[in-house]
PDB file of N, CA and C in Angstrom:
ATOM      1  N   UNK A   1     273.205-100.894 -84.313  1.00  0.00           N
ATOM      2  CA  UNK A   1     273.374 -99.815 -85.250  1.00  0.00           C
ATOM      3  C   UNK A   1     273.565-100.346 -86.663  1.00  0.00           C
ATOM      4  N   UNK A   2     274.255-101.458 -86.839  1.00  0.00           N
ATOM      5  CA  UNK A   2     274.709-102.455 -87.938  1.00  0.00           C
ATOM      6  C   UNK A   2     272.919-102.317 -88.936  1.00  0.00           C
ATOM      7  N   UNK A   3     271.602-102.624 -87.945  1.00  0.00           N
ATOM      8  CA  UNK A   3     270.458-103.385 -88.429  1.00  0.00           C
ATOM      9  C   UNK A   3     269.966-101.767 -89.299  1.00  0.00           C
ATOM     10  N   UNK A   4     270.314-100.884 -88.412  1.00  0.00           N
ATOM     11  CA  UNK A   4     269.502 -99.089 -88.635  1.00  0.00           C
ATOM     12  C   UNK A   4     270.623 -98.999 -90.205  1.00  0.00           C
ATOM     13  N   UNK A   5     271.881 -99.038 -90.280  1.00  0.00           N
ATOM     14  CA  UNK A   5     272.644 -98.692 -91.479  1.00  0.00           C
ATOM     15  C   UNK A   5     272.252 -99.934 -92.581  1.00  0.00           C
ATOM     16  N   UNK A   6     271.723-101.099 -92.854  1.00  0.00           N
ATOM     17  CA  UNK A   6     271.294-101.871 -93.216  1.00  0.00           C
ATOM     18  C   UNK A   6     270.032-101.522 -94.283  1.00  0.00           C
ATOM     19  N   UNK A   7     269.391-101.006 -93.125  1.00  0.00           N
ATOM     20  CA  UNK A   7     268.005-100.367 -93.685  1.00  0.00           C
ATOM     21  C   UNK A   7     267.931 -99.434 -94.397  1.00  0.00           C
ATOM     22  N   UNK A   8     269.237 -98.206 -94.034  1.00  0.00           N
ATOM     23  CA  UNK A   8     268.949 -97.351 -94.430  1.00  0.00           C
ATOM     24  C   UNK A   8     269.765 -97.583 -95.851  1.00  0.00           C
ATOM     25  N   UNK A   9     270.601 -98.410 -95.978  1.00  0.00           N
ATOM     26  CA  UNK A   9     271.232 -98.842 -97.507  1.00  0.00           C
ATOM     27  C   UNK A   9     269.957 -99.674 -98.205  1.00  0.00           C
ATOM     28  N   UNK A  10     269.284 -99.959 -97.473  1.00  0.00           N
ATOM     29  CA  UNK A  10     268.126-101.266 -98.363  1.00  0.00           C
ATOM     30  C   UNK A  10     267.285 -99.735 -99.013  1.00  0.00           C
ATOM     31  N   UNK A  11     267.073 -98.748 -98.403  1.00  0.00           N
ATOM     32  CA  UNK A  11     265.632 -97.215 -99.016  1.00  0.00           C
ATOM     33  C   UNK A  11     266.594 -96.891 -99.957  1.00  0.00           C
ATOM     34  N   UNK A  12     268.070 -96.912 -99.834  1.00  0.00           N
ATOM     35  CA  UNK A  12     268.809 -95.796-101.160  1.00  0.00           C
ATOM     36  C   UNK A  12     268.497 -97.014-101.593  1.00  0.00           C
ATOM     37  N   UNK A  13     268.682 -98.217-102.007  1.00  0.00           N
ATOM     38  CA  UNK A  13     268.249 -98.975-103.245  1.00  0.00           C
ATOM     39  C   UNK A  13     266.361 -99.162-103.960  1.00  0.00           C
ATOM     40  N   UNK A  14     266.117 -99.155-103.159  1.00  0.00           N
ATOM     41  CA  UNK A  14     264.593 -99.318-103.413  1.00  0.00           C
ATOM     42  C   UNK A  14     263.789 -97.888-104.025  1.00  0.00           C
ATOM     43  N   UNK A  15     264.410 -96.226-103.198  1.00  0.00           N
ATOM     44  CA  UNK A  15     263.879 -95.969-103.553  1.00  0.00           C
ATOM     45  C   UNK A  15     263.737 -94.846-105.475  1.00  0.00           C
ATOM     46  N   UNK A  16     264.799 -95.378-105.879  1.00  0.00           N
ATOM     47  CA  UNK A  16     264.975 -94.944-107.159  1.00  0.00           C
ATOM     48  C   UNK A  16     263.982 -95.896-108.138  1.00  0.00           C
ATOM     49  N   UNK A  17     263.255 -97.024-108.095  1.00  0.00           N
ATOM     50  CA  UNK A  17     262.554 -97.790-108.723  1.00  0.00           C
ATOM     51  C   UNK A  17     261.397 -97.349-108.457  1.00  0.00           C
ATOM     52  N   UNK A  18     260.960 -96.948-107.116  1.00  0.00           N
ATOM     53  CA  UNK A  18     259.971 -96.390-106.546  1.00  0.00           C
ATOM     54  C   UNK A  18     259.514 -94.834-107.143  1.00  0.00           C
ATOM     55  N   UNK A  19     260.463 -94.408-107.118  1.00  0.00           N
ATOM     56  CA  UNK A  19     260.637 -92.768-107.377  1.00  0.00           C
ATOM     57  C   UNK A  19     260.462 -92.664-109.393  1.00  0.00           C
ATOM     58  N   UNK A  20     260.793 -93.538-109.830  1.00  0.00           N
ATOM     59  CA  UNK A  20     260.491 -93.674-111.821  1.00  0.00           C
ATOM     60  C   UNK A  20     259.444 -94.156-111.954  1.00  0.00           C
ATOM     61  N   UNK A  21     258.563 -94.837-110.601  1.00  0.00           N
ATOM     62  CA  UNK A  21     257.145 -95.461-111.300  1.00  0.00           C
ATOM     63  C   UNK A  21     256.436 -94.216-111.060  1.00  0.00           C
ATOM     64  N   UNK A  22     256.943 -93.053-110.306  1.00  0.00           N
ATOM     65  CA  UNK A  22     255.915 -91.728-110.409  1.00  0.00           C
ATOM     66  C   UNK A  22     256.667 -90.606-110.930  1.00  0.00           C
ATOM     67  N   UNK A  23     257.390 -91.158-111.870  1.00  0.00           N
ATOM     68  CA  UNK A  23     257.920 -89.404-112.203  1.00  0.00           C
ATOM     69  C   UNK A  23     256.796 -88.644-113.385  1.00  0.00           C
ATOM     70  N   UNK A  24     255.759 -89.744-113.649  1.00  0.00           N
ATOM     71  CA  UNK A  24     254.817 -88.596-114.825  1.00  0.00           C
ATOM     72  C   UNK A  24     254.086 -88.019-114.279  1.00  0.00           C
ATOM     73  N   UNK A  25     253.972 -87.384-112.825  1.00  0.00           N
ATOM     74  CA  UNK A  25     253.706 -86.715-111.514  1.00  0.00           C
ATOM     75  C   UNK A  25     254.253 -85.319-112.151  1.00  0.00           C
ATOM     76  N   UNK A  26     255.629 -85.444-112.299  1.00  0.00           N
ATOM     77  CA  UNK A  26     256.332 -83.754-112.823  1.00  0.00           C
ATOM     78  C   UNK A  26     256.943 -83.066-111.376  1.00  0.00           C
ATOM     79  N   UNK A  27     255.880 -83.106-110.683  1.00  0.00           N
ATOM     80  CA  UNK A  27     256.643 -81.835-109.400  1.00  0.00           C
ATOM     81  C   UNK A  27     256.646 -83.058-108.106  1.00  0.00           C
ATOM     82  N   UNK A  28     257.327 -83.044-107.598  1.00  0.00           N
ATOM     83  CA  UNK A  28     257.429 -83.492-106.029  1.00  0.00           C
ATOM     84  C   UNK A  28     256.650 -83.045-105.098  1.00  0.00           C
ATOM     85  N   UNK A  29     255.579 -83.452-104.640  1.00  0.00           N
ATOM     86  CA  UNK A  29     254.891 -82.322-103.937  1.00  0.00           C
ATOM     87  C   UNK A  29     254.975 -83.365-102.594  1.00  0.00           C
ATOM     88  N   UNK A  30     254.587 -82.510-101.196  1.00  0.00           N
ATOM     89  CA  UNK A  30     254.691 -83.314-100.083  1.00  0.00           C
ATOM     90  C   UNK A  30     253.509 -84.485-100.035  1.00  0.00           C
ATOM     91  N   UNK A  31     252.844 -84.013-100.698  1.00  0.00           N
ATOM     92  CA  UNK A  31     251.717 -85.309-100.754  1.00  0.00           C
ATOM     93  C   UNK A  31     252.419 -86.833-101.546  1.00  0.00           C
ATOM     94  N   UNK A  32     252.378 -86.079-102.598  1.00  0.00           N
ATOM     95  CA  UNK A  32     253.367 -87.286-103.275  1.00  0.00           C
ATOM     96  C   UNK A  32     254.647 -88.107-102.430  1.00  0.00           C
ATOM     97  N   UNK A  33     255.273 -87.484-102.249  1.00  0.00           N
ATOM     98  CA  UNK A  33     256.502 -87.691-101.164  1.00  0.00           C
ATOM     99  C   UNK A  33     256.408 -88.423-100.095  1.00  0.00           C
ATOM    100  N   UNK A  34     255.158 -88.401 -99.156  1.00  0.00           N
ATOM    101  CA  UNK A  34     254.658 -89.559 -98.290  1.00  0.00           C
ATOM    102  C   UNK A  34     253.901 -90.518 -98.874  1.00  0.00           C
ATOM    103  N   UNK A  35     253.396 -90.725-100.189  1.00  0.00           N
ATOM    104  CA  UNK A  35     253.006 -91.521-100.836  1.00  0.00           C
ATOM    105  C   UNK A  35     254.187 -92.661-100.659  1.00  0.00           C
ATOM    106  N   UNK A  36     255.113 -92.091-101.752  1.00  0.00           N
ATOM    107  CA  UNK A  36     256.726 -92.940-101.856  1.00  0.00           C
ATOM    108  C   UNK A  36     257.075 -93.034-100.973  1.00  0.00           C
ATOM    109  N   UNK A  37     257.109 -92.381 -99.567  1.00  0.00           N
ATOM    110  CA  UNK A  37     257.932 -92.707 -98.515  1.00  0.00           C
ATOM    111  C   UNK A  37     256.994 -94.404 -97.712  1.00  0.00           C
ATOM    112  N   UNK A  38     255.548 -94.210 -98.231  1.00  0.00           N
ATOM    113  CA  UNK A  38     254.829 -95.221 -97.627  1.00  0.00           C
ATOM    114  C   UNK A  38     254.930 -96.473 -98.505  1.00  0.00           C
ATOM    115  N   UNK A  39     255.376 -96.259 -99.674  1.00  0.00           N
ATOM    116  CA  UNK A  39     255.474 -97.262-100.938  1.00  0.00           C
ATOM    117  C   UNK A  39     256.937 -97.761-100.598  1.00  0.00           C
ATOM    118  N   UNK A  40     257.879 -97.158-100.158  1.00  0.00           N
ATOM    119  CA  UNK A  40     259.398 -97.818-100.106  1.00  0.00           C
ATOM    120  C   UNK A  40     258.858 -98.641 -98.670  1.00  0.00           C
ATOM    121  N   UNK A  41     258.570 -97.939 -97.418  1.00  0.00           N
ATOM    122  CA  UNK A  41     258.442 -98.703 -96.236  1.00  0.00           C
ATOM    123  C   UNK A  41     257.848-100.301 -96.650  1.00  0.00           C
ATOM    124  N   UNK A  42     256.682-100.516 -97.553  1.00  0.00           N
ATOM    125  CA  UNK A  42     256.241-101.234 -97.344  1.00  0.00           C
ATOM    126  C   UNK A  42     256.825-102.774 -98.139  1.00  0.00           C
ATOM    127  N   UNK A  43     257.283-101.673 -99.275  1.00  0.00           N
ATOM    128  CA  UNK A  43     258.092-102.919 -99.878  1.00  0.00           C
ATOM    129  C   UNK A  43     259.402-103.496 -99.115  1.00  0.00           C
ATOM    130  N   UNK A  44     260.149-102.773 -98.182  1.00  0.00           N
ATOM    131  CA  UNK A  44     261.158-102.889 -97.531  1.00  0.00           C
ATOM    132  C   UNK A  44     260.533-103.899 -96.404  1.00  0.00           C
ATOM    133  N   UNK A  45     259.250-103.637 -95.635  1.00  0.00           N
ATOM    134  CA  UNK A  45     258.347-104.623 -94.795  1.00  0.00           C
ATOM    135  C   UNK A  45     257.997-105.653 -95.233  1.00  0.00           C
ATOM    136  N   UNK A  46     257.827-105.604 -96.484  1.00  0.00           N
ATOM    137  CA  UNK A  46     257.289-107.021 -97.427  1.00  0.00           C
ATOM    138  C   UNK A  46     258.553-108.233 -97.742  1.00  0.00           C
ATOM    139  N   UNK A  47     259.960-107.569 -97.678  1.00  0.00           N
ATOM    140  CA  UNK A  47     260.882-108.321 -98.142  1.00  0.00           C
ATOM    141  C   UNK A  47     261.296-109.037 -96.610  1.00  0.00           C
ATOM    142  N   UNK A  48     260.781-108.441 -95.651  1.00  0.00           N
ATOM    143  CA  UNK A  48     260.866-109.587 -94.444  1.00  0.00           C
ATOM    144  C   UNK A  48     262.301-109.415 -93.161  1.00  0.00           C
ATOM    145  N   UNK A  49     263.186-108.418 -94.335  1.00  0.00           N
ATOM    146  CA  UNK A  49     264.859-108.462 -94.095  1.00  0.00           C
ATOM    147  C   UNK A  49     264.899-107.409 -92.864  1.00  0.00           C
ATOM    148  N   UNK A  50     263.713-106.252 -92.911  1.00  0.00           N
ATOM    149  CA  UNK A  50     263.678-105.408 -91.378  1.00  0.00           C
ATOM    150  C   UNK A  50     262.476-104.970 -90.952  1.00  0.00           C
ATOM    151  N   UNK A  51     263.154-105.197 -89.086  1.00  0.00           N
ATOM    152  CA  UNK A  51     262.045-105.395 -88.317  1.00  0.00           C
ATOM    153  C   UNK A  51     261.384-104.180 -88.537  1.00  0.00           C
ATOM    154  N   UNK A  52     259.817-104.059 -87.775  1.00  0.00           N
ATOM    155  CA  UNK A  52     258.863-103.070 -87.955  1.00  0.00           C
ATOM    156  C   UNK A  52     259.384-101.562 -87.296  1.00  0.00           C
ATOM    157  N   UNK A  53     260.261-102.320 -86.058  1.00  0.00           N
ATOM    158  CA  UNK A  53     260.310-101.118 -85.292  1.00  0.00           C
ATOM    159  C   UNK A  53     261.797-100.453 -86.508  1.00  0.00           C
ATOM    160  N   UNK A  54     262.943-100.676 -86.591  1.00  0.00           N
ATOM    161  CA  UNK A  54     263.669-100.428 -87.843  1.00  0.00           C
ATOM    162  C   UNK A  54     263.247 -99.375 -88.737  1.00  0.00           C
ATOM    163  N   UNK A  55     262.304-100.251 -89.508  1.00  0.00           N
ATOM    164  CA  UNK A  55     261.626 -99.363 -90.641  1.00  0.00           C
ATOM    165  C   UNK A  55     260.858 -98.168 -89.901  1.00  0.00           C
ATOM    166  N   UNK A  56     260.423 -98.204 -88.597  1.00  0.00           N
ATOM    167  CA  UNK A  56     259.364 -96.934 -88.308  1.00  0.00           C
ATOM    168  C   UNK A  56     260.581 -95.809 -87.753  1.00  0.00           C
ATOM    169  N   UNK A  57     261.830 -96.210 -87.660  1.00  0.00           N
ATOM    170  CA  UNK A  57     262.450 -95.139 -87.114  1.00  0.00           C
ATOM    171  C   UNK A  57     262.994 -94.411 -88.364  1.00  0.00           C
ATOM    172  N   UNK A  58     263.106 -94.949 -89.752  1.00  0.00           N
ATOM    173  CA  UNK A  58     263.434 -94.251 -91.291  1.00  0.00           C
ATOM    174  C   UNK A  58     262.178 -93.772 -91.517  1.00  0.00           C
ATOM    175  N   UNK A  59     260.850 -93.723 -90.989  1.00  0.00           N
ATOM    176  CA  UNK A  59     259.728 -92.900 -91.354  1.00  0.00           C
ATOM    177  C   UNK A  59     259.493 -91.215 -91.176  1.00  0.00           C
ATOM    178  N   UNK A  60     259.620 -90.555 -91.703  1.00  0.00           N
ATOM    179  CA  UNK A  60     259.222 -89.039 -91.143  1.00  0.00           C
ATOM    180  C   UNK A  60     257.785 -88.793 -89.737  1.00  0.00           C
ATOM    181  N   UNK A  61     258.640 -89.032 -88.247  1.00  0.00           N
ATOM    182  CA  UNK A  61     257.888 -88.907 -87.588  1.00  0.00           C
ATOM    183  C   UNK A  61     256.775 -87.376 -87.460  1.00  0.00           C
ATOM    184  N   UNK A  62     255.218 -87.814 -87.013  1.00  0.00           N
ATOM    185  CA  UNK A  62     254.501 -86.979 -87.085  1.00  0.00           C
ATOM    186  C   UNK A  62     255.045 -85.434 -86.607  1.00  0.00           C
ATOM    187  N   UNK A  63     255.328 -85.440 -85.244  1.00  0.00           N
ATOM    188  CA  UNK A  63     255.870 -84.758 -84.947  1.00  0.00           C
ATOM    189  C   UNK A  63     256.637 -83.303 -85.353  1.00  0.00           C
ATOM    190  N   UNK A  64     257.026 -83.589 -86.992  1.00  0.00           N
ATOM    191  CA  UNK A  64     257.841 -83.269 -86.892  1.00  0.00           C
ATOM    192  C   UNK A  64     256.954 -82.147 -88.258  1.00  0.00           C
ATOM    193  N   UNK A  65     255.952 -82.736 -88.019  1.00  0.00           N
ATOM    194  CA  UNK A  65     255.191 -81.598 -88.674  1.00  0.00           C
ATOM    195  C   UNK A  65     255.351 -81.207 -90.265  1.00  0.00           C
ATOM    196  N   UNK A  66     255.971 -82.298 -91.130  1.00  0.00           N
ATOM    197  CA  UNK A  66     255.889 -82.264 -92.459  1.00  0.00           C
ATOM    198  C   UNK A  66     254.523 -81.968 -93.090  1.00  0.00           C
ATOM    199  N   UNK A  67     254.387 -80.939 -94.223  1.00  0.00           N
ATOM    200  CA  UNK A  67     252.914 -80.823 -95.000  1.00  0.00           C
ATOM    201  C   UNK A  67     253.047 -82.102 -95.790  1.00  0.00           C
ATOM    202  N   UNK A  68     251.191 -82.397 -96.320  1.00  0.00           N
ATOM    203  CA  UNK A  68     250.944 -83.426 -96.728  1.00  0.00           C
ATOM    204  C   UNK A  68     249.942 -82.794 -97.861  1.00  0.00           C
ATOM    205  N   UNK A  69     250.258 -82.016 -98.010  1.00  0.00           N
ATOM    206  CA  UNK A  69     249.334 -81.030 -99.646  1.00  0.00           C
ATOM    207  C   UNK A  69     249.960 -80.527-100.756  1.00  0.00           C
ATOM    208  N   UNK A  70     249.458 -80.488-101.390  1.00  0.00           N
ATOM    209  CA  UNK A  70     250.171 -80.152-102.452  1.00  0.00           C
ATOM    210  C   UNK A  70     250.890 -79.021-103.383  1.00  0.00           C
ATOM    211  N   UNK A  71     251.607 -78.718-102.243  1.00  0.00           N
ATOM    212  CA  UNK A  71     252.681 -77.792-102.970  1.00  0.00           C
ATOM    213  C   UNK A  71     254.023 -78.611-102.838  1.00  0.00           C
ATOM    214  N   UNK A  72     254.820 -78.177-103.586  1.00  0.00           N
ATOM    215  CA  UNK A  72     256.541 -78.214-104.297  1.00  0.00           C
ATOM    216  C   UNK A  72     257.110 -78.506-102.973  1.00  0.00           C
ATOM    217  N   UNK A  73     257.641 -79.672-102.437  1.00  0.00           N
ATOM    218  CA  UNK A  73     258.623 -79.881-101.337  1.00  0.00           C
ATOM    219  C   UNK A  73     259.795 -79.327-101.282  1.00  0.00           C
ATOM    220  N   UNK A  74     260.011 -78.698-100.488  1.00  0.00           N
ATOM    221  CA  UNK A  74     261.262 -77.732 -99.800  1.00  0.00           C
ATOM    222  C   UNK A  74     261.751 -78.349 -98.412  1.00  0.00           C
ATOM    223  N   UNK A  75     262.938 -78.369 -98.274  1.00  0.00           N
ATOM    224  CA  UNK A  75     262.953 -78.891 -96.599  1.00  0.00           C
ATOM    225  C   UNK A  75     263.649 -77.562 -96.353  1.00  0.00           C
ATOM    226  N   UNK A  76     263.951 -76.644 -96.909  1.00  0.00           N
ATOM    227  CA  UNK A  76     264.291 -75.258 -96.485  1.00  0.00           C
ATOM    228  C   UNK A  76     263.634 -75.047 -95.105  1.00  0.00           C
ATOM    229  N   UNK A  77     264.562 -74.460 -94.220  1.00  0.00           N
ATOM    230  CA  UNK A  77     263.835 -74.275 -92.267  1.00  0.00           C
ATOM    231  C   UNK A  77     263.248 -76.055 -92.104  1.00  0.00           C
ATOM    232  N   UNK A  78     264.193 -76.952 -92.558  1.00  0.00           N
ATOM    233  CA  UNK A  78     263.726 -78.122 -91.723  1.00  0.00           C
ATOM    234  C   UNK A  78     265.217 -78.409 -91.232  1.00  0.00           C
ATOM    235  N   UNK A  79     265.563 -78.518 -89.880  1.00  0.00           N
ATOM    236  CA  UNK A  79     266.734 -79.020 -89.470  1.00  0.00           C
ATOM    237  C   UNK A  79     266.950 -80.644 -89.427  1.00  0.00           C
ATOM    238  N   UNK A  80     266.081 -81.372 -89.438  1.00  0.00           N
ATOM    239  CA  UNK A  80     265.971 -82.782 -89.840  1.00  0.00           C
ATOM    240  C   UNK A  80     265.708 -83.383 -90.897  1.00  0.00           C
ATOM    241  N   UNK A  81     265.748 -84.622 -91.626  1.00  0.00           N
ATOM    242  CA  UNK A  81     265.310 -84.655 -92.966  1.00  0.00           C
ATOM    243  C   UNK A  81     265.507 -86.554 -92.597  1.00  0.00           C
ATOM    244  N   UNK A  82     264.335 -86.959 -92.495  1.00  0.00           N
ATOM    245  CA  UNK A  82     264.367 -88.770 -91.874  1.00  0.00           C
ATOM    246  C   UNK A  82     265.101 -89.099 -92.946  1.00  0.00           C
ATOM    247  N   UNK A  83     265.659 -90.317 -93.455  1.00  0.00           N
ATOM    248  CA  UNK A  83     266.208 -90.910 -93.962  1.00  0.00           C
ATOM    249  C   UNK A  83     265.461 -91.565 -94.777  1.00  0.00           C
ATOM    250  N   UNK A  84     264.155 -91.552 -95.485  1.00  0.00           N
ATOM    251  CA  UNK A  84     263.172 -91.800 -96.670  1.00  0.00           C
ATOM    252  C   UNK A  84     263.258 -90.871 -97.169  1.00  0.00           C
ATOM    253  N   UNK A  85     262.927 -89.701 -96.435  1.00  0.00           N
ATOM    254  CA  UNK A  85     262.372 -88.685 -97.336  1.00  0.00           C
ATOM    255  C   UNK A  85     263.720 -88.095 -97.672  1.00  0.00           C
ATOM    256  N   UNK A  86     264.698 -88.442 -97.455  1.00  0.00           N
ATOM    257  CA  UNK A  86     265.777 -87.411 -97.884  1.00  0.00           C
ATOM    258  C   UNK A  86     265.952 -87.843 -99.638  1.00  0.00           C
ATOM    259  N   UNK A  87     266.652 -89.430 -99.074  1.00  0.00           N
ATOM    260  CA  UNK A  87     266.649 -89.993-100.081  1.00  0.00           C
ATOM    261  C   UNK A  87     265.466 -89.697-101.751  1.00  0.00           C
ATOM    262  N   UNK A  88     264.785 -90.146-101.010  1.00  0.00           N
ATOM    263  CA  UNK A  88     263.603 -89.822-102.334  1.00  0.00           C
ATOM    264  C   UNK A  88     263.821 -88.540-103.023  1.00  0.00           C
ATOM    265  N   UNK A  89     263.843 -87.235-102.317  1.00  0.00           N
ATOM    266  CA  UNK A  89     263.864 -86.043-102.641  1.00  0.00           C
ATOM    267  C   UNK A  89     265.073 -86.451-103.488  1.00  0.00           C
ATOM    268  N   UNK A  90     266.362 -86.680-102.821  1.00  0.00           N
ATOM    269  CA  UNK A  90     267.707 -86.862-104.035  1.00  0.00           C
ATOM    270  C   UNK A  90     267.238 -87.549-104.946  1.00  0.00           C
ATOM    271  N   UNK A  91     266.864 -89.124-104.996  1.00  0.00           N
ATOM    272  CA  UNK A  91     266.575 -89.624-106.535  1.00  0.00           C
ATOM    273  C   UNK A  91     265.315 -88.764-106.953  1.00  0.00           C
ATOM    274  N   UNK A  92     264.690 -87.788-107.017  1.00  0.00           N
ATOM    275  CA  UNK A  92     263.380 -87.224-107.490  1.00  0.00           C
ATOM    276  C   UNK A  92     264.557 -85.624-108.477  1.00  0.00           C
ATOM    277  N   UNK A  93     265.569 -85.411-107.515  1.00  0.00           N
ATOM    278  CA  UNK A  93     266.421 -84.094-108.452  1.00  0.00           C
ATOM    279  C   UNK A  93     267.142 -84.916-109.063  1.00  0.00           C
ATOM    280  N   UNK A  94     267.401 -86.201-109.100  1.00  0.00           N
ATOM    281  CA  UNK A  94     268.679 -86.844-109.702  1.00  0.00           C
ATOM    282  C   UNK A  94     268.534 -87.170-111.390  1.00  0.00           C
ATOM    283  N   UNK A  95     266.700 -87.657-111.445  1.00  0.00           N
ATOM    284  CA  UNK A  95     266.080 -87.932-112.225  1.00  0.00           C
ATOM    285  C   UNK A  95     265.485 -86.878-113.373  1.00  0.00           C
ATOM    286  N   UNK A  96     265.751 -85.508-112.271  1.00  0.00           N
ATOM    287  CA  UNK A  96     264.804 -84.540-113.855  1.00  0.00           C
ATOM    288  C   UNK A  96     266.327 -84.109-114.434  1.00  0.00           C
TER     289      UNK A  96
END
């Protein structure tokens, strides 16, 4: 559990650097949002520090039926919220 809380402190750091190289975007849209969620994974994969399986459990599984078009992200009627995408969404309101 130590390696999962690890990881999930390594996305709140990463993804506020991540989240200012697209704020001249303006709106958050779900497209955008798995963009960054695929841009933090990979830099977090690139630094070597967590395993694959780790990082795929902070991914927004398919499943779970997130849109990937472009309207305004709401997790309004989502009872889950993975641990990328939450994050991001906070540094994305933290920032305007």
């Amino acid at each position: 559990m130590d390696l999962l809380f690890a990881a999930v402190a390594a996305v709140k750091e990463t993804v506020p650097a991540v989240v200012s190289r697209r704020r001249t975007a303006g709106v958050l849209t779900w497209a955008l949002l798995h963009q960054i969620e695929s841009e933090v994974l990979a830099e977090l994969a690139a630094s070597g520090a967590h395993s694959p399986r780790i990082l795929s459990m902070l991914r927004a599984p398919a499943v779970l039926g997130y849109p990937k078009d472009d309207r305004p992200v709401s997790f309004d009627g989502h009872e889950f919220v993975p641990p990328v995408l939450g994050a991001i969404d906070d540094a994305w309101r933290r920032v305007n």
